[in-house]
N, C-alpha and C. Protein backbone atom coordinates (compact mmCIF):
# COMPACT_ATOMS: atom_id res chain seq x y z
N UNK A 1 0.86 -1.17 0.00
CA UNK A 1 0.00 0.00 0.00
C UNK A 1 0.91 1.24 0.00
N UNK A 2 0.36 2.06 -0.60
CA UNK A 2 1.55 3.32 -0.85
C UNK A 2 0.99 4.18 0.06
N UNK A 3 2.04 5.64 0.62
CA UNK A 3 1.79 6.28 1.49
C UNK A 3 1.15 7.21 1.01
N UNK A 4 0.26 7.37 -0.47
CA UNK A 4 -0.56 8.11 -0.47
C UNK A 4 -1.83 7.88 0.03
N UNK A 5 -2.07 6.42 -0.12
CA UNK A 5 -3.58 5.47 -0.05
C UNK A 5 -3.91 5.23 1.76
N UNK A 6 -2.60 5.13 2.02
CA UNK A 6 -2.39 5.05 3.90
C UNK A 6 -3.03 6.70 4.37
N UNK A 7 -2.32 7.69 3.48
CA UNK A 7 -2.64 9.09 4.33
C UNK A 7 -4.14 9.21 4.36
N UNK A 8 -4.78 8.95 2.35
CA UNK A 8 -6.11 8.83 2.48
C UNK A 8 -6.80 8.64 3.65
N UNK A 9 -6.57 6.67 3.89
CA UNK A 9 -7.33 5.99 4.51
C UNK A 9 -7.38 6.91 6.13
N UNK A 10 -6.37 7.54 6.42
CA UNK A 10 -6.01 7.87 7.83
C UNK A 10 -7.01 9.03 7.82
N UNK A 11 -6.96 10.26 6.92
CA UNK A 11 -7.92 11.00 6.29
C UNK A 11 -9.53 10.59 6.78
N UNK A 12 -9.56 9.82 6.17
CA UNK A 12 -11.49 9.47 5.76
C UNK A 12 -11.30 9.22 7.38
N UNK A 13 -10.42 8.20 8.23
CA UNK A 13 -11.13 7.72 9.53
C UNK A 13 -10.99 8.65 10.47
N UNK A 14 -10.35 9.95 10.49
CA UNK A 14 -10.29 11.01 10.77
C UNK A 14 -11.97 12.15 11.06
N UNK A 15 -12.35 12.14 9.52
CA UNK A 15 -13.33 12.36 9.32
C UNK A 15 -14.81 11.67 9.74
N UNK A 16 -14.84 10.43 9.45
CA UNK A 16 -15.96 9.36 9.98
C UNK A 16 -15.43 9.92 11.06
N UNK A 17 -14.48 10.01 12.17
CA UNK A 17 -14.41 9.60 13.73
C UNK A 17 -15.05 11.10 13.89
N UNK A 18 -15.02 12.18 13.01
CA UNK A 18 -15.57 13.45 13.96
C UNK A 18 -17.35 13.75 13.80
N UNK A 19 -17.62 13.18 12.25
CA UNK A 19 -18.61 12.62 11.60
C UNK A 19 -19.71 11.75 12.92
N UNK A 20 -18.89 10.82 13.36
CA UNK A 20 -20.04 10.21 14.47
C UNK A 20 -19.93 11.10 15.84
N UNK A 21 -18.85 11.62 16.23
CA UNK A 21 -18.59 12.33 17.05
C UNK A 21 -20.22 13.53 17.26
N UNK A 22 -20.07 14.23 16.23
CA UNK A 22 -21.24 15.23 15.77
C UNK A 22 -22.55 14.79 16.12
N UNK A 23 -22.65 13.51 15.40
CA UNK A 23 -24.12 12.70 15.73
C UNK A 23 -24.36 12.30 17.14
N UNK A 24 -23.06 11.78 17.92
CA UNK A 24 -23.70 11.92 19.15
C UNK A 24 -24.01 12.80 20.21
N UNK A 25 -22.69 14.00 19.63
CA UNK A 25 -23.53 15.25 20.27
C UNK A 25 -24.76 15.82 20.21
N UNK A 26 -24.97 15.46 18.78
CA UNK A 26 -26.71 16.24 18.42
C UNK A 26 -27.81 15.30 19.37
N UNK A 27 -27.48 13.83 19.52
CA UNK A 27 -28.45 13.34 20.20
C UNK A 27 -28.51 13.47 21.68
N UNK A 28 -27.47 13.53 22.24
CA UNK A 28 -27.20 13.79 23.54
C UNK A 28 -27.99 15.36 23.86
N UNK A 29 -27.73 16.06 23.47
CA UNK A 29 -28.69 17.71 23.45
C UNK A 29 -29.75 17.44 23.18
N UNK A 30 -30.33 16.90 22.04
CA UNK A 30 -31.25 16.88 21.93
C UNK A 30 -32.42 15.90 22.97
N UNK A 31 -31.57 14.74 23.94
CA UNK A 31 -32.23 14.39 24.77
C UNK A 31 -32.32 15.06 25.69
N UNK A 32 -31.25 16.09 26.15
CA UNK A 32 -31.33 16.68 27.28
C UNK A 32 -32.22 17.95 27.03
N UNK A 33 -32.42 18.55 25.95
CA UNK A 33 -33.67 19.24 25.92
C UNK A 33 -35.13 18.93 26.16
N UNK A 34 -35.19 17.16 25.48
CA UNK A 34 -36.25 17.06 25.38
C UNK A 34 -36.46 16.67 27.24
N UNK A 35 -35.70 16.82 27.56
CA UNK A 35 -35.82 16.26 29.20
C UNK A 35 -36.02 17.72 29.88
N UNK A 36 -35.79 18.97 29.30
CA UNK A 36 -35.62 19.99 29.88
C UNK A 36 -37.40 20.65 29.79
N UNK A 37 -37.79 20.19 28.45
CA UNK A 37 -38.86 20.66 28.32
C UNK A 37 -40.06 19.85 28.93
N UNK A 38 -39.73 18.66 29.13
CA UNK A 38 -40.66 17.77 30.04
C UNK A 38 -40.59 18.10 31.43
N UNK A 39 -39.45 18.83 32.09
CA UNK A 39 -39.92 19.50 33.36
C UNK A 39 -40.15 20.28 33.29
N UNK A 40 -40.20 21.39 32.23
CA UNK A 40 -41.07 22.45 32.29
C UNK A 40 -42.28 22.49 31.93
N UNK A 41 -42.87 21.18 31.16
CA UNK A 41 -44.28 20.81 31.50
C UNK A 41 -45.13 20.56 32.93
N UNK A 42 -43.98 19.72 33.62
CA UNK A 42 -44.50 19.09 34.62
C UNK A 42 -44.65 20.27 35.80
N UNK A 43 -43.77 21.29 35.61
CA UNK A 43 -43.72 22.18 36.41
C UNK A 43 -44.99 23.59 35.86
N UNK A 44 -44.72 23.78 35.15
CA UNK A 44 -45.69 24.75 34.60
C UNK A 44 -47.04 23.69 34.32
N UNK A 45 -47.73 23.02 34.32
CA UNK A 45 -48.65 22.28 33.97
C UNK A 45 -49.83 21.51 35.13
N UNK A 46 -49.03 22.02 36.32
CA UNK A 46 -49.57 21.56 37.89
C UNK A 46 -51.35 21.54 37.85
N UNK A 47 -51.46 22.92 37.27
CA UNK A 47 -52.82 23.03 37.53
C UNK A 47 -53.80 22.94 36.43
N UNK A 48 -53.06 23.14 35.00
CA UNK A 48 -53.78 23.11 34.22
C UNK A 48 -53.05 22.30 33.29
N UNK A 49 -53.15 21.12 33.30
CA UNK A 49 -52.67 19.87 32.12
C UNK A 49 -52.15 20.86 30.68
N UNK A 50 -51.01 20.57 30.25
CA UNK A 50 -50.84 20.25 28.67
C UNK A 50 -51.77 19.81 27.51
N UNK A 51 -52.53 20.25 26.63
CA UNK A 51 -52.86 19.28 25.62
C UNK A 51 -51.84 18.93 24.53
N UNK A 52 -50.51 19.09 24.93
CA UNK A 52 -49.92 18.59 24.11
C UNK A 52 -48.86 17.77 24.35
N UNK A 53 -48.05 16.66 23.26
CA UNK A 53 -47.07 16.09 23.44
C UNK A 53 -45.82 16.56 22.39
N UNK A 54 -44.73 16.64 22.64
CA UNK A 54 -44.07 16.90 21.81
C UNK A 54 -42.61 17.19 21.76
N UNK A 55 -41.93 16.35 20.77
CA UNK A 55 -40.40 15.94 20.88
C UNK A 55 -40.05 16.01 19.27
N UNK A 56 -39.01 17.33 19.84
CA UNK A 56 -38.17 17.93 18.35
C UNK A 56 -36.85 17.08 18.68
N UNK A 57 -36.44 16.79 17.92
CA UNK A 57 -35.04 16.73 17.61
C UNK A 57 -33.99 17.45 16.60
N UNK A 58 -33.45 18.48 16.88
CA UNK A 58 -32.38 18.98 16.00
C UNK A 58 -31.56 18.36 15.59
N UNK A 59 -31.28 18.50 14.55
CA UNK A 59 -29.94 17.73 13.44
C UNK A 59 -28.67 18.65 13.23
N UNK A 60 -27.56 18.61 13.03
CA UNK A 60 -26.62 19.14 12.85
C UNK A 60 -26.32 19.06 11.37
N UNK A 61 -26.82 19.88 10.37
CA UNK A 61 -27.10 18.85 8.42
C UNK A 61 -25.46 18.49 8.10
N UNK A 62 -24.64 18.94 8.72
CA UNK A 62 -23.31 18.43 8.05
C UNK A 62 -22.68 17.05 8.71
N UNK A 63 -23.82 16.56 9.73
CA UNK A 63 -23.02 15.41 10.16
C UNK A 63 -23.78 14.07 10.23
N UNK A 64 -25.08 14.44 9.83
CA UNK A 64 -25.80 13.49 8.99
C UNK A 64 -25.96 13.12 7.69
N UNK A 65 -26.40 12.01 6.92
CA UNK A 65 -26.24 11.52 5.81
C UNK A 65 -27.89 12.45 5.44
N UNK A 66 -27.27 12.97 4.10
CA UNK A 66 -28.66 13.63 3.32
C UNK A 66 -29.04 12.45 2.64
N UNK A 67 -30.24 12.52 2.24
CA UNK A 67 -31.27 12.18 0.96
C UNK A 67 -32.15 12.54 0.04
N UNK A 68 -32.55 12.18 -1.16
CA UNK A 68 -32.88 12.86 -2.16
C UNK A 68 -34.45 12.70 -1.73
N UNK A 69 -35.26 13.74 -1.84
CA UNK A 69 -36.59 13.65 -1.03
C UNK A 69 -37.17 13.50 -3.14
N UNK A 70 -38.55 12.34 -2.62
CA UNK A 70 -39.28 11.97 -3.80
C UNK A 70 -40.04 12.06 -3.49
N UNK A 71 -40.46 12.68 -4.75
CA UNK A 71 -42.50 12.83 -4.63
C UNK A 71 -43.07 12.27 -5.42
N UNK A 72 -43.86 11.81 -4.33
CA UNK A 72 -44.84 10.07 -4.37
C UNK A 72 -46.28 10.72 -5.25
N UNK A 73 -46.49 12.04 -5.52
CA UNK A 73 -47.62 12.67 -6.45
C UNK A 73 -47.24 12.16 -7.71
């Protein structure tokens, strides 16, 4: 293997390693929000219930895989 194909390879796993890195930050925040906003239901909500449920998750778009969106019309 030549030391251009080695630097590559060292390259890309470089990248993948910050690549997943990203994704688990986005999920980790994004649980701890959604945990942030469930006590501020529970707390603001004492007397008069929620009618709602609801869990966003933010994405970080450069460290997730895109896709080509199709329309099924």
């Amino acid at each position: 293997m030549s030391y251009n194909t080695r630097a590559r390879i060292r390259a890309y796993q470089c990248w993948l390693g910050l690549q997943m890195e990203g994704m688990v930050t986005d999920l980790q925040l994004a649980r701890d929000k959604q945990q942030g906003f469930e006590d501020w239901k529970r707390e603001n909500a004492a007397d008069k219930p929620l009618a709602m449920d609801l869990q966003v998750t933010v994405l970080t778009t450069g460290f997730w895989p895109s896709y080509k969106v199709c329309n099924a019309a």
